[in-house]
C-alpha atoms as a PDB file:
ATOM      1  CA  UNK A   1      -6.916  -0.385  -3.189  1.00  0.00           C
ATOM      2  CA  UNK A   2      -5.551  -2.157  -6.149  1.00  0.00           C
ATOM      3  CA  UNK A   3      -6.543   0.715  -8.428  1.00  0.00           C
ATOM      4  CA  UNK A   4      -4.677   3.231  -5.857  1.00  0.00           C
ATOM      5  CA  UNK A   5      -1.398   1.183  -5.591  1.00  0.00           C
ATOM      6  CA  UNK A   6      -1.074   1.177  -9.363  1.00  0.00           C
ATOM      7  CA  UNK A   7      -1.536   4.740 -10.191  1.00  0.00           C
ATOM      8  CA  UNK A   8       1.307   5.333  -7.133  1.00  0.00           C
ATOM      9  CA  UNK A   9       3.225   3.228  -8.828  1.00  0.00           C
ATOM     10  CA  UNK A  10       2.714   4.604 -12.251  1.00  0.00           C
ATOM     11  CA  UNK A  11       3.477   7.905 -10.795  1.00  0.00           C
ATOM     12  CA  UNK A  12       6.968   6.174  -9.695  1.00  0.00           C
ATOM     13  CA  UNK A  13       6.482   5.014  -5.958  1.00  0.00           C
ATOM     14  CA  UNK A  14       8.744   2.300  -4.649  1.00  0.00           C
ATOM     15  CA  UNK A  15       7.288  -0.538  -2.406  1.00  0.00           C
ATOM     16  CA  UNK A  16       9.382   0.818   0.294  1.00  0.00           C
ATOM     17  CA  UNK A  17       7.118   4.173   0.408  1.00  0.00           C
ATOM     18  CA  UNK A  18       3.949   2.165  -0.461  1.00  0.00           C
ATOM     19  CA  UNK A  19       4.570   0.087   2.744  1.00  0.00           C
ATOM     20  CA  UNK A  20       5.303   3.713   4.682  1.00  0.00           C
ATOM     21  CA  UNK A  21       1.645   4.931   3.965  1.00  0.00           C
ATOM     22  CA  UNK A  22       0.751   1.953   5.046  1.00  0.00           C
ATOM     23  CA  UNK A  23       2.338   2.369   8.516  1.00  0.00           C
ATOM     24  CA  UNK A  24       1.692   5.309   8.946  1.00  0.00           C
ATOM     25  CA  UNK A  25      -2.424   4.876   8.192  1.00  0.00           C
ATOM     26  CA  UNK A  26      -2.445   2.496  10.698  1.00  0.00           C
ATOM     27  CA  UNK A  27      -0.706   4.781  13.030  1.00  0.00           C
ATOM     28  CA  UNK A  28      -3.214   7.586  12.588  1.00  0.00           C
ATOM     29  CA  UNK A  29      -6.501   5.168  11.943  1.00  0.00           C
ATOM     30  CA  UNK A  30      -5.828   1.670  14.156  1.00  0.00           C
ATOM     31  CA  UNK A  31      -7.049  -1.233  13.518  1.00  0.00           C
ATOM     32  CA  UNK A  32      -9.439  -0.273  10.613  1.00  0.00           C
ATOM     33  CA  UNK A  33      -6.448   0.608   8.293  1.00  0.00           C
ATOM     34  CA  UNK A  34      -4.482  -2.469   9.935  1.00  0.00           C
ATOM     35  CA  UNK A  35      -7.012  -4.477   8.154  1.00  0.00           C
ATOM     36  CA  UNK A  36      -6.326  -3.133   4.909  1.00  0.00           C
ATOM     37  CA  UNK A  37      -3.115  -3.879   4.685  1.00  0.00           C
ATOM     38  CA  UNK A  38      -3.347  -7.480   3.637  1.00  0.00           C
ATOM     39  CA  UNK A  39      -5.091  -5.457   0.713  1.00  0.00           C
ATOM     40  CA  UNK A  40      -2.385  -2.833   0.042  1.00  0.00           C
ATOM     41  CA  UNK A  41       0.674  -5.827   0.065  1.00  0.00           C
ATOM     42  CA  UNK A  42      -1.494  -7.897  -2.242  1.00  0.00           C
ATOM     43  CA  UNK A  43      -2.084  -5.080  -4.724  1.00  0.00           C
ATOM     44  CA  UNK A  44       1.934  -4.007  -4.365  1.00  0.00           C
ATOM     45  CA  UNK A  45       2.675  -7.123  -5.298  1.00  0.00           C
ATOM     46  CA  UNK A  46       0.570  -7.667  -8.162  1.00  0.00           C
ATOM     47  CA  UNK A  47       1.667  -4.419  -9.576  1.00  0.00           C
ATOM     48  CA  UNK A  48       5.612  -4.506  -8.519  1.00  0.00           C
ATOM     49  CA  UNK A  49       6.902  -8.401  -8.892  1.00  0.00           C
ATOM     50  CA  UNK A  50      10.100  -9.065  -7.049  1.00  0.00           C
END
């Protein structure tokens, strides 16, 4: 996830649209992307501090 997050970002993503995939995953997947997204705000914030 991590690895994913930070070449988004690289390629200019905002947390805002980070967190959008994320919502939207879980819309189209359930619960099995809902559990990734502890994950995917961990590695956002690791890779865009405050």
């Amino acid at each position: 996830m991590s690895y994913h997050v930070n070449n988004a970002i690289k390629a200019g993503a905002t947390r805002k649209e980070l967190m959008e995939v994320g919502y939207i995953t879980t819309l189209m997947y359930g619960s099995q992307a809902l559990m990734e997204m502890n994950s995917l705000v961990d590695a956002i914030n690791a890779f865009l501090p405050e």
